[in-house]
N, C-alpha and C. Protein backbone atom coordinates (compact mmCIF):
# COMPACT_ATOMS: atom_id res chain seq x y z
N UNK A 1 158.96 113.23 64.59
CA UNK A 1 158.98 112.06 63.75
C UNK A 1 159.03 112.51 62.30
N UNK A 2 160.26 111.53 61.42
CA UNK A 2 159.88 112.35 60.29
C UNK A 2 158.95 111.75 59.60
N UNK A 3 158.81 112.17 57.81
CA UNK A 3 157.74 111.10 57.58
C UNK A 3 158.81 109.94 57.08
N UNK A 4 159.66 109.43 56.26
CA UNK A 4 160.74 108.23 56.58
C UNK A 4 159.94 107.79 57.28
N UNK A 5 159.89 108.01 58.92
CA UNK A 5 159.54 107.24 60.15
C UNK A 5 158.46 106.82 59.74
N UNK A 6 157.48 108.07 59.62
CA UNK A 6 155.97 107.68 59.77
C UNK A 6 155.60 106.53 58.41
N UNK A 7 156.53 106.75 57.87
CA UNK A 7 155.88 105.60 56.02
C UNK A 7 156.32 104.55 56.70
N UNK A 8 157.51 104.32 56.77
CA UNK A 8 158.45 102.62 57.68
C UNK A 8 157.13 102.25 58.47
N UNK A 9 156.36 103.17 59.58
CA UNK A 9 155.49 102.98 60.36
C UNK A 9 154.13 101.79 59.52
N UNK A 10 153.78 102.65 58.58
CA UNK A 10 152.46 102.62 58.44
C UNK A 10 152.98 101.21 57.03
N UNK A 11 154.02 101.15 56.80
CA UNK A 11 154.57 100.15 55.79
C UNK A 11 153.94 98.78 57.22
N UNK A 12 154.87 98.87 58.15
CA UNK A 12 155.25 98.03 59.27
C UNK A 12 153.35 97.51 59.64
N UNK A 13 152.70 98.25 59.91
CA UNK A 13 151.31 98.30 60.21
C UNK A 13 150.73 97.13 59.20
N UNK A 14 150.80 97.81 58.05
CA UNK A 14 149.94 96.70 56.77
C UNK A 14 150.58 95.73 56.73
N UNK A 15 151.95 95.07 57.47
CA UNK A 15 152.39 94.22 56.68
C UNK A 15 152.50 93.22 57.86
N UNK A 16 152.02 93.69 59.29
CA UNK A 16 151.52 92.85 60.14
C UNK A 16 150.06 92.72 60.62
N UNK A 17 149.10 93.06 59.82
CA UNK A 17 147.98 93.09 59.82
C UNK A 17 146.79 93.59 61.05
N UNK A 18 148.05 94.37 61.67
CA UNK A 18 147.34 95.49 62.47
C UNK A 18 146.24 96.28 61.57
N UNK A 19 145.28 96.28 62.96
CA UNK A 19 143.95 97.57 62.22
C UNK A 19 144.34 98.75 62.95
N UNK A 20 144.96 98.44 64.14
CA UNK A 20 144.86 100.26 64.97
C UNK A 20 146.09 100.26 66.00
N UNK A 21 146.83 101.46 65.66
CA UNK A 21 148.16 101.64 66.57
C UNK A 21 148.07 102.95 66.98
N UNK A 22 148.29 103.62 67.96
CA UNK A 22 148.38 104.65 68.43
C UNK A 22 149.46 105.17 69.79
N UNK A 23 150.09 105.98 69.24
CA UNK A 23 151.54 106.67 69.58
C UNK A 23 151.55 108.08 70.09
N UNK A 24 152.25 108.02 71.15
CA UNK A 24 152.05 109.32 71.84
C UNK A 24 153.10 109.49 72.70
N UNK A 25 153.69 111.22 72.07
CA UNK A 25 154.85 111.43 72.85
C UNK A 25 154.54 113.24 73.21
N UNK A 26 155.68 113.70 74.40
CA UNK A 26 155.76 115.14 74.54
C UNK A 26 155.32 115.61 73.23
N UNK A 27 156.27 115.52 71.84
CA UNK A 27 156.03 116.38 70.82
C UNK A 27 154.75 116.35 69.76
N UNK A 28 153.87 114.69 69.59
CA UNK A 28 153.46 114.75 68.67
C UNK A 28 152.55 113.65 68.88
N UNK A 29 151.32 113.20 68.70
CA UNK A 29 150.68 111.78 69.07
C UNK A 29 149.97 111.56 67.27
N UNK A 30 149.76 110.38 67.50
CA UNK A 30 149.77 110.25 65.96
C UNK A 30 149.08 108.60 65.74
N UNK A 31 147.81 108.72 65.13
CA UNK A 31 146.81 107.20 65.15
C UNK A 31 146.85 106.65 63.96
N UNK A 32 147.31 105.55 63.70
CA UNK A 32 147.18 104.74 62.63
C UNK A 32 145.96 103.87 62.58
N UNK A 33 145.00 103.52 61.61
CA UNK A 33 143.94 103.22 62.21
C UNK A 33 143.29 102.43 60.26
N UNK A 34 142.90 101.48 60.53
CA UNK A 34 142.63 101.02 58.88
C UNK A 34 141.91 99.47 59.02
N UNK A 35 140.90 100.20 58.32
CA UNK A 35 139.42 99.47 57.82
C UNK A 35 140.00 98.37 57.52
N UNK A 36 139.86 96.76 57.48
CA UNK A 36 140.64 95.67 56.77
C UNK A 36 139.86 95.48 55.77
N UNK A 37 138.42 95.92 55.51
CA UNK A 37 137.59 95.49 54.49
C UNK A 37 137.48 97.04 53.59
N UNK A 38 137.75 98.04 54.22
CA UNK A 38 137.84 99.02 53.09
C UNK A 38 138.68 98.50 51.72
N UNK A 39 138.30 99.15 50.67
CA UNK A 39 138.53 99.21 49.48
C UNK A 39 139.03 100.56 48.83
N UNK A 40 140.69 100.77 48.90
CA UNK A 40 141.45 102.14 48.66
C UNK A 40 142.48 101.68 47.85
N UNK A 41 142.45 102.32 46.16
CA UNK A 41 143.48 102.22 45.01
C UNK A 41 144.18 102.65 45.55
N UNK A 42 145.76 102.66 46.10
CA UNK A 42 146.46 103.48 45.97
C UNK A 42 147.72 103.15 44.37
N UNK A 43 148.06 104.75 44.39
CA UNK A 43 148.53 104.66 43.00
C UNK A 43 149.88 105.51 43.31
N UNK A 44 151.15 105.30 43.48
CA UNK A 44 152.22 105.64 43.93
C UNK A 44 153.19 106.29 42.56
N UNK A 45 153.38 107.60 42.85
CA UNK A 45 153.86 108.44 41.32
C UNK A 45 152.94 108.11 39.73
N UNK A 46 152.01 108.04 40.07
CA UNK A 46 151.08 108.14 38.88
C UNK A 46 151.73 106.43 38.33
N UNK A 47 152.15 106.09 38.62
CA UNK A 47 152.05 104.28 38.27
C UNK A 47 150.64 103.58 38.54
N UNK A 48 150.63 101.87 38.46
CA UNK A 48 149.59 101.28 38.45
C UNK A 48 149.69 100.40 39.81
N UNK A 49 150.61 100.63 40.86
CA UNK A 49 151.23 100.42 41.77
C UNK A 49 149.58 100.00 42.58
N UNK A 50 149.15 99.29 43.13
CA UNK A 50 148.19 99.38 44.04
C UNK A 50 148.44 97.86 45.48
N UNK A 51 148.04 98.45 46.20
CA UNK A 51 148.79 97.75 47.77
C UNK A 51 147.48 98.29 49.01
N UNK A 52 147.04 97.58 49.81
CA UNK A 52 145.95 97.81 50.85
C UNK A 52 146.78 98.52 51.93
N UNK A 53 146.96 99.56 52.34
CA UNK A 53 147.81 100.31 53.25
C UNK A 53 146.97 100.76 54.25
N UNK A 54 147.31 100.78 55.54
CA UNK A 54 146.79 101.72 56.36
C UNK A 54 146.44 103.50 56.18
N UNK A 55 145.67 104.32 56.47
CA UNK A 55 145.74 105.57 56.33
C UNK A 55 146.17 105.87 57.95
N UNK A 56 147.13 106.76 57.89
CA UNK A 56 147.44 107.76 58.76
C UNK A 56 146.67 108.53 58.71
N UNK A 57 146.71 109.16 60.03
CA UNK A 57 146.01 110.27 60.62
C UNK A 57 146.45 111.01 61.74
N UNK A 58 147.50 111.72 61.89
CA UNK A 58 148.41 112.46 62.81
C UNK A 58 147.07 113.38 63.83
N UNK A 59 146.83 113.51 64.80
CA UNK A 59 145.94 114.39 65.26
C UNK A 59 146.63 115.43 65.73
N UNK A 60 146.20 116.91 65.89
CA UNK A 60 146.66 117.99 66.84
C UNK A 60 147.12 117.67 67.92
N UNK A 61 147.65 118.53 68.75
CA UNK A 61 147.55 118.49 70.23
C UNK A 61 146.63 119.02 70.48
N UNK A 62 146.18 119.33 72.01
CA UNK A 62 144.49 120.01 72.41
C UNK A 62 144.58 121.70 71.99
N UNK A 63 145.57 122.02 72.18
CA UNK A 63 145.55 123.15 72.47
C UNK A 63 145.43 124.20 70.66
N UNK A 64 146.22 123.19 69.50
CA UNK A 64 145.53 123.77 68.32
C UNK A 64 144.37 123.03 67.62
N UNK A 65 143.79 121.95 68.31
CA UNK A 65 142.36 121.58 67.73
C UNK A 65 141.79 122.41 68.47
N UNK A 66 141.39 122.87 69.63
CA UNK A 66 140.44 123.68 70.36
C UNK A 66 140.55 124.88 69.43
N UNK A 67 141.03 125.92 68.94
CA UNK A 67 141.04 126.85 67.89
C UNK A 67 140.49 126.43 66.38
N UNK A 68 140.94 125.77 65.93
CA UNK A 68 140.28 125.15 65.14
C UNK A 68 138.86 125.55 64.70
N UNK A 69 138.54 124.66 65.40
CA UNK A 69 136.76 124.30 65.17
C UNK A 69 136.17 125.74 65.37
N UNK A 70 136.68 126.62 66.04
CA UNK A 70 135.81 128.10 65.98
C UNK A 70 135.56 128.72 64.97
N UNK A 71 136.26 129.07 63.90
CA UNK A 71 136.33 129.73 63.00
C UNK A 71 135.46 129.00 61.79
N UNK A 72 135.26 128.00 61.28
CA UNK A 72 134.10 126.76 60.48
C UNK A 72 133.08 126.99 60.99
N UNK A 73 132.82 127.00 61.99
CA UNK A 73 131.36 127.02 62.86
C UNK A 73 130.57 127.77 62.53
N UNK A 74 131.02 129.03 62.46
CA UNK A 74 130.21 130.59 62.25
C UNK A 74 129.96 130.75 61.34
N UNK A 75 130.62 130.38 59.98
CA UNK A 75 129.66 130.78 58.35
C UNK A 75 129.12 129.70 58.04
N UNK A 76 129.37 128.42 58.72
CA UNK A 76 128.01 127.03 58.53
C UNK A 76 127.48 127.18 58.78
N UNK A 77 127.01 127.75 60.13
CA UNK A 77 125.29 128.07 60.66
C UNK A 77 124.63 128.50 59.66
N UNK A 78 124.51 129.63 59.18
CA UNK A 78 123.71 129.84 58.02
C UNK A 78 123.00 128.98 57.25
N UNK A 79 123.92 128.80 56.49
CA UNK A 79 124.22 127.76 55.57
C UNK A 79 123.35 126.24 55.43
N UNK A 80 123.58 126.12 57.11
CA UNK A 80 123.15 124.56 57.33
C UNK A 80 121.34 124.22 56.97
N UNK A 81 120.91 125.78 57.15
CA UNK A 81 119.32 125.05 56.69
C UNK A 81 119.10 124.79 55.44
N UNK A 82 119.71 125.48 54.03
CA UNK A 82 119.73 125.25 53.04
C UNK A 82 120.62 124.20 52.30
N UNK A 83 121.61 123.56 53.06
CA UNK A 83 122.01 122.27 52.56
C UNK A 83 121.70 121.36 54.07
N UNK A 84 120.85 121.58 54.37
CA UNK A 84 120.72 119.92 55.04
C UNK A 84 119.83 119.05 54.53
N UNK A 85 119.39 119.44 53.21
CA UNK A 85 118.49 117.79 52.79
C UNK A 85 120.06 117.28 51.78
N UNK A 86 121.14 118.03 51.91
CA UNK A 86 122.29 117.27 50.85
C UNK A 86 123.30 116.70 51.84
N UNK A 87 123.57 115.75 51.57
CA UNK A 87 124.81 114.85 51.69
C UNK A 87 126.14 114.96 51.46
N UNK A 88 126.98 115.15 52.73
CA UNK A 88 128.38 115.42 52.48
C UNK A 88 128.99 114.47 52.62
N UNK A 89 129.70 113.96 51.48
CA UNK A 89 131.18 113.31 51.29
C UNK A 89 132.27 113.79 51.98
N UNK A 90 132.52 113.44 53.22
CA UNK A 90 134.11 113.95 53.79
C UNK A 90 134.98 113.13 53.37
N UNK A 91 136.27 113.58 53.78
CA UNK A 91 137.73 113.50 53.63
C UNK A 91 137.78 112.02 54.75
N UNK A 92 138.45 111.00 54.18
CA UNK A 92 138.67 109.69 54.99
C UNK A 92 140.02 109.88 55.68
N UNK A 93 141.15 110.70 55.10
CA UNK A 93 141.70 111.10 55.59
C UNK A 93 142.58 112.46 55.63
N UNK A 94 144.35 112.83 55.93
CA UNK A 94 144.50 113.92 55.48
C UNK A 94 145.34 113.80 54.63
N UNK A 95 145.39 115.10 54.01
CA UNK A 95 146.10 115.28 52.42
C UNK A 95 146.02 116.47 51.64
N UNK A 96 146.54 116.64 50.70
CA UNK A 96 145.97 117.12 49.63
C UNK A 96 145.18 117.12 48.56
N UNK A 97 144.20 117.64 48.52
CA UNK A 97 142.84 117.07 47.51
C UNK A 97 143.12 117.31 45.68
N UNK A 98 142.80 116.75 45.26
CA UNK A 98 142.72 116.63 43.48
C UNK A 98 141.61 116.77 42.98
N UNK A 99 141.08 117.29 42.29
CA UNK A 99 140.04 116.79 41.42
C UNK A 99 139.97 115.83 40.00
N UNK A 100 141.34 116.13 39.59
CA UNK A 100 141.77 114.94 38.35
C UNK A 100 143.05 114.38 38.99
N UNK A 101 143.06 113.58 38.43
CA UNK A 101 144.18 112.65 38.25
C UNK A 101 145.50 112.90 37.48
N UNK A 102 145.71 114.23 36.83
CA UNK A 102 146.53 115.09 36.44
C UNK A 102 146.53 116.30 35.96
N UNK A 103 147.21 117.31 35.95
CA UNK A 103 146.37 118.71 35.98
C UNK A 103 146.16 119.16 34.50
N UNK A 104 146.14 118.09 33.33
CA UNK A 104 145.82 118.03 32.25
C UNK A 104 144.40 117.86 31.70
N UNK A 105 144.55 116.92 32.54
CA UNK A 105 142.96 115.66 32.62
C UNK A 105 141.97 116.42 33.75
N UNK A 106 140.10 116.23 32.81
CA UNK A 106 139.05 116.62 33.28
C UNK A 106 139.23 116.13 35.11
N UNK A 107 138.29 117.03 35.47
CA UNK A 107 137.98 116.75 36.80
C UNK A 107 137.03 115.30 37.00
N UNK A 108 137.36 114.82 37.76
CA UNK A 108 136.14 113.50 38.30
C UNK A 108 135.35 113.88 38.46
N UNK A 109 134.69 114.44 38.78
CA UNK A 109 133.06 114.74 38.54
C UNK A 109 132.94 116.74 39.17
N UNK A 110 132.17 117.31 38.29
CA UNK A 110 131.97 118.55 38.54
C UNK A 110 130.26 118.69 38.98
N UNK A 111 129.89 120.31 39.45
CA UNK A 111 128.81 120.27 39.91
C UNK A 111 127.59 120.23 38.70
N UNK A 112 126.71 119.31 39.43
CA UNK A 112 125.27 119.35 38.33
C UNK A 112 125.71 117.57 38.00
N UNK A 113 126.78 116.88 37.92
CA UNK A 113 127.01 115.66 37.95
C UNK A 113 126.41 114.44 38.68
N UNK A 114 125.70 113.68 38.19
CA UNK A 114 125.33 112.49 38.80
C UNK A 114 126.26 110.98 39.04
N UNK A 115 126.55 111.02 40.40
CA UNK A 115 127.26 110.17 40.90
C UNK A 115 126.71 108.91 41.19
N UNK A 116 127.26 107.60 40.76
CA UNK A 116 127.28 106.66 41.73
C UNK A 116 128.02 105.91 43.22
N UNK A 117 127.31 104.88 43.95
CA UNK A 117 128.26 105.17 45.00
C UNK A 117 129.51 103.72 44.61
N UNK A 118 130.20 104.65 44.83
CA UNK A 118 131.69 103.45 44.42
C UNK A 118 132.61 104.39 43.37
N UNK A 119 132.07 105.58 42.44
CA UNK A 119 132.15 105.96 41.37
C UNK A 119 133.79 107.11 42.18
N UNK A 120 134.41 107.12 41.70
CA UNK A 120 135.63 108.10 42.05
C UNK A 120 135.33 109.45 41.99
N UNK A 121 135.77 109.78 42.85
CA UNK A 121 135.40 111.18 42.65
C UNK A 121 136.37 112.80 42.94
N UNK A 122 137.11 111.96 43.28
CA UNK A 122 138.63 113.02 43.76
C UNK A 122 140.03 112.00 44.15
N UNK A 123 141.21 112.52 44.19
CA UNK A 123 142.36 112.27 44.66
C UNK A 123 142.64 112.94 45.73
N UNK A 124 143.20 112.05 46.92
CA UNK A 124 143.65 112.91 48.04
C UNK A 124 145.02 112.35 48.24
N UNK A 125 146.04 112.88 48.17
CA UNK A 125 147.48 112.64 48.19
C UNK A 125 148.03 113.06 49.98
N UNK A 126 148.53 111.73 50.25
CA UNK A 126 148.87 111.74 51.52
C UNK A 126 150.31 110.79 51.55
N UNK A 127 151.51 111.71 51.81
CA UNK A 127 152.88 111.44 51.71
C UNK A 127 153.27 110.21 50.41
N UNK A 128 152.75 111.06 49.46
CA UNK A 128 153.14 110.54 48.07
C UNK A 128 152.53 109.23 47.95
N UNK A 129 151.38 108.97 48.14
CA UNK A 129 150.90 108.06 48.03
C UNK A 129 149.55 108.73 47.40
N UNK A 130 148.98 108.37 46.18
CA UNK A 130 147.57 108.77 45.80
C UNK A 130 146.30 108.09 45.91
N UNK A 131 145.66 108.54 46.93
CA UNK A 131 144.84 107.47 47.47
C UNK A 131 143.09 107.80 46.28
N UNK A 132 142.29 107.09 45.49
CA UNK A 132 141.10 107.46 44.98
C UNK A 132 139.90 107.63 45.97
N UNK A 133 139.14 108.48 45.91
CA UNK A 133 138.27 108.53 47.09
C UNK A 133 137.09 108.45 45.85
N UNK A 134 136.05 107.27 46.63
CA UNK A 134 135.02 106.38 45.69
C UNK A 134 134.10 107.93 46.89
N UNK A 135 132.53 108.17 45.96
CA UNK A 135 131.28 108.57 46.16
C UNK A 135 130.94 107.11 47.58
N UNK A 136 129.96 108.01 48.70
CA UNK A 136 129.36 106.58 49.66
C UNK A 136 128.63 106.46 48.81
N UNK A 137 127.94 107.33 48.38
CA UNK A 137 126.70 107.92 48.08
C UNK A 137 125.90 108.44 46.65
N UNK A 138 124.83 107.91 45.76
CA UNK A 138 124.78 107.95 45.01
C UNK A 138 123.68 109.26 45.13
N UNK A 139 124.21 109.83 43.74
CA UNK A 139 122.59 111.25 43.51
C UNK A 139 123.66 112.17 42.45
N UNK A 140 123.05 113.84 43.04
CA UNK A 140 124.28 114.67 42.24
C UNK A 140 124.58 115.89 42.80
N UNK A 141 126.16 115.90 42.16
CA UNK A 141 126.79 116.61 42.60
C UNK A 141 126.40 118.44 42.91
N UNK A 142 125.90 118.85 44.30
CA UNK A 142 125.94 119.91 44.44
C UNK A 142 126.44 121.33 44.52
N UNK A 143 127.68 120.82 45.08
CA UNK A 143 128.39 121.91 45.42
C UNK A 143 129.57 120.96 45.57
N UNK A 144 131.11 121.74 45.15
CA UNK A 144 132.26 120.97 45.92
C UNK A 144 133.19 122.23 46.62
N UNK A 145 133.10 121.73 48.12
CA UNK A 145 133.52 122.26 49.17
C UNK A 145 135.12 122.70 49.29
N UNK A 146 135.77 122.74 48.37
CA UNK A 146 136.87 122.07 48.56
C UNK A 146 137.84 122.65 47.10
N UNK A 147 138.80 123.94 47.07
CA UNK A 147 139.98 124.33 46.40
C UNK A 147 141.02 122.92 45.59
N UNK A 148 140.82 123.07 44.37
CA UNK A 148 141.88 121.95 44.26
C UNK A 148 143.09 122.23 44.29
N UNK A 149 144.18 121.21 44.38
CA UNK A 149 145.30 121.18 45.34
C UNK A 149 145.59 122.00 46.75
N UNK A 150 144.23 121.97 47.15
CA UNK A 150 144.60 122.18 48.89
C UNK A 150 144.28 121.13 50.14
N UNK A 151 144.85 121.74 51.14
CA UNK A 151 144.82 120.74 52.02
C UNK A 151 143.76 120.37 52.65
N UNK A 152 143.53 119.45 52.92
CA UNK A 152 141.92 118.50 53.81
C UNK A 152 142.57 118.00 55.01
N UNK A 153 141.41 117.95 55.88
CA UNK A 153 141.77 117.36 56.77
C UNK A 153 140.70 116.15 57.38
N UNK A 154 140.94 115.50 58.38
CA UNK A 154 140.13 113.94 58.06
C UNK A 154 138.67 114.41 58.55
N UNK A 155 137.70 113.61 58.14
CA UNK A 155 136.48 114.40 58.27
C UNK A 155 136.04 115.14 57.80
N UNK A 156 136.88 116.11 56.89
CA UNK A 156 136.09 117.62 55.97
C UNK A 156 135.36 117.00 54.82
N UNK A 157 134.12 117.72 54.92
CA UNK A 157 133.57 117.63 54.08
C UNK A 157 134.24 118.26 52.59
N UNK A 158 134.04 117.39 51.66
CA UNK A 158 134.95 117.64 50.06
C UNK A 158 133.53 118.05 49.30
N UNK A 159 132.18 117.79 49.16
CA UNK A 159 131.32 117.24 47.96
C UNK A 159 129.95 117.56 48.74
N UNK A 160 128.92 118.18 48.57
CA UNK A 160 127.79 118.39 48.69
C UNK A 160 126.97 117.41 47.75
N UNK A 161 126.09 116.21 48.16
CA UNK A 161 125.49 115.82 47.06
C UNK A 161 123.91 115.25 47.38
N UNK A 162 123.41 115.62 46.07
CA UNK A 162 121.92 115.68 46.45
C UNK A 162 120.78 114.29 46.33
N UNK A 163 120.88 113.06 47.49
CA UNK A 163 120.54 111.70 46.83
C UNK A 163 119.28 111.73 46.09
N UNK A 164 118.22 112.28 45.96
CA UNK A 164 117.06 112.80 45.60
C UNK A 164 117.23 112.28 43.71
């Protein structure tokens, strides 16, 4: 499927007020799936463009999610006793992550930063569409998990943050 297809798709989705479609073939299975009460700017080529869209979410097949998850596992253990009183912000969906809104302009919030929840806090760009990803969660910023302009995937944690 290309993406053409998959945008027509997920155009087709929002504009019949589907919440959840899911597609599955030999090559590729692929879940469309969207909150009707979520609240997501999207901002299309840095315009003021904003529209309630579904997020895509293409999943693996079994055989490269089962690999996957091995390799994350083993340097979190550690890790996990000294950030489990903090709060991770994951990825709502997949993309490429931002920290500003242009590679001119400050980052949305850096570490030692106190967040509110609603407050923006990164860009995740998913087939040219720039979606704002709001804080759930209010406190401050601990650690951010997360290379800017690289890829995320749905569920990754982006933001360590401390509600305290």
């Amino acid at each position: 499927m290309k993406a053409k297809e998959i945008q027509d798709l997920i155009d087709f989705i929002a504009k019949s007020g589907l919440n959840k479609v899911n597609i599955e073939t030999e090559e590729f299975k692929i879940s469309v799936k969207r909150d009707p009460d979520q609240k997501v700017k999207y901002v299309k080529d840095s315009g003021a463009a904003s529209a309630p869209a579904p997020v895509a979410a293409p999943q693996p097949l079994p055989a490269p999610a089962a690999a996957a998850p091995a390799t994350p596992s083993a340097p979190a253990a550690p890790a996990a006793n000294d950030e489990s009183k903090y709060v991770a912000i994951k990825a709502p969906m997949i993309g490429t992550f931002y920290r500003s809104s242009t590679p001119e302009s400050p980052s949305f919030v850096n570490v030692g930063d106190e967040v509110k929840q609603g407050q923006v806090i990164c860009i995740i760009e998913a087939m040219k569409l720039f979606n704002e990803i709001e804080s759930e969660v209010s406190g401050k910023i601990v650690k951010v998990l997360v290379d800017n302009a690289s890829p995320v995937e749905y569920d990754q944690p982006l933001f360590l943050v401390d509600p305290s």
